[in-house]
Protein backbone atom coordinates (compact mmCIF):
# COMPACT_ATOMS: atom_id res chain seq x y z
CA UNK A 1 -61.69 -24.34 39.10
CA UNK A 2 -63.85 -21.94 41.05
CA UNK A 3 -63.16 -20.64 44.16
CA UNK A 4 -64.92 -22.34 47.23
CA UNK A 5 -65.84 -19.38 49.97
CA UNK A 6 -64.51 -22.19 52.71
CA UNK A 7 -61.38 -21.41 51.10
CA UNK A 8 -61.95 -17.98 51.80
CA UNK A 9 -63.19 -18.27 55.36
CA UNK A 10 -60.98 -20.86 56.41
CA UNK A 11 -57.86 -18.88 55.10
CA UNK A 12 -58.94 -15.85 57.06
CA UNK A 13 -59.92 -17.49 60.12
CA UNK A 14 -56.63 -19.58 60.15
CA UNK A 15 -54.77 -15.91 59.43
CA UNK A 16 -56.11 -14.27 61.84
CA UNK A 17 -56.08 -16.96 64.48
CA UNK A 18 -52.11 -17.66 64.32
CA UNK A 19 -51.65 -13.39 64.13
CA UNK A 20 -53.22 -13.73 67.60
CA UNK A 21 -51.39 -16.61 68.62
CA UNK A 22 -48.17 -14.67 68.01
CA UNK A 23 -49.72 -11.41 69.91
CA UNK A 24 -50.82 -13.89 72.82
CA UNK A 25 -46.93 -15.27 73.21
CA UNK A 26 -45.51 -11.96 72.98
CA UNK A 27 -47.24 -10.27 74.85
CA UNK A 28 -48.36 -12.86 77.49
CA UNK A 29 -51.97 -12.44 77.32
CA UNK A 30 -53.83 -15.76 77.71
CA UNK A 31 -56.93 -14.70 75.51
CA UNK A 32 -55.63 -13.73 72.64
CA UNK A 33 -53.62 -17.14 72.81
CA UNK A 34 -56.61 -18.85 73.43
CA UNK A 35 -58.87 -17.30 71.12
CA UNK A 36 -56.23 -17.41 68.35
CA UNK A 37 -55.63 -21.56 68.86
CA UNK A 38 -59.60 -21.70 68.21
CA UNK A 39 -59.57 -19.51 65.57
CA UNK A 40 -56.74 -21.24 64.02
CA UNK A 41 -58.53 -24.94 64.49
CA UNK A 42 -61.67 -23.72 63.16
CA UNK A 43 -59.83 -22.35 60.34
CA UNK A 44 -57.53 -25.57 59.76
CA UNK A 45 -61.31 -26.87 59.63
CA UNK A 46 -63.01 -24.61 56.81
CA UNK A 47 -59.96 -25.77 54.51
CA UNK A 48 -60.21 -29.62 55.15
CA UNK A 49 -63.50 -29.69 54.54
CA UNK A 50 -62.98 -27.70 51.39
CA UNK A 51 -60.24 -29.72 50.55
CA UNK A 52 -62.22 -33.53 51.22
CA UNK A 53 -65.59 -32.03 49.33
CA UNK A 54 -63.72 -31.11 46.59
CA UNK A 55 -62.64 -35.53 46.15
């Protein structure tokens, strides 16, 4: 099966966004908390629309 590049961008984006959810609780900065919860939705996003195209 070939590789879909939302796969790709939706894996990093959902990577990256709960690395800076982590950095935002430990270190009690709101943005990176913030920006990492987007990141993370948009990423969760990508992959389900990969996933439901690919029905």
């Amino acid at each position: 099966m070939k590789l879909d590049i939302r796969q790709v961008i939706g894996g990093l984006f959902l990577l990256y966004g709960v690395i800076l959810i982590a950095v935002g609780l430990i270190g009690g900065e709101a943005p990176n908390l913030w920006t990492g919860a987007a990141m993370a939705v948009f990423g969760g996003a990508f992959l389900a629309w990969a996933r439901l195209k690919r029905i």
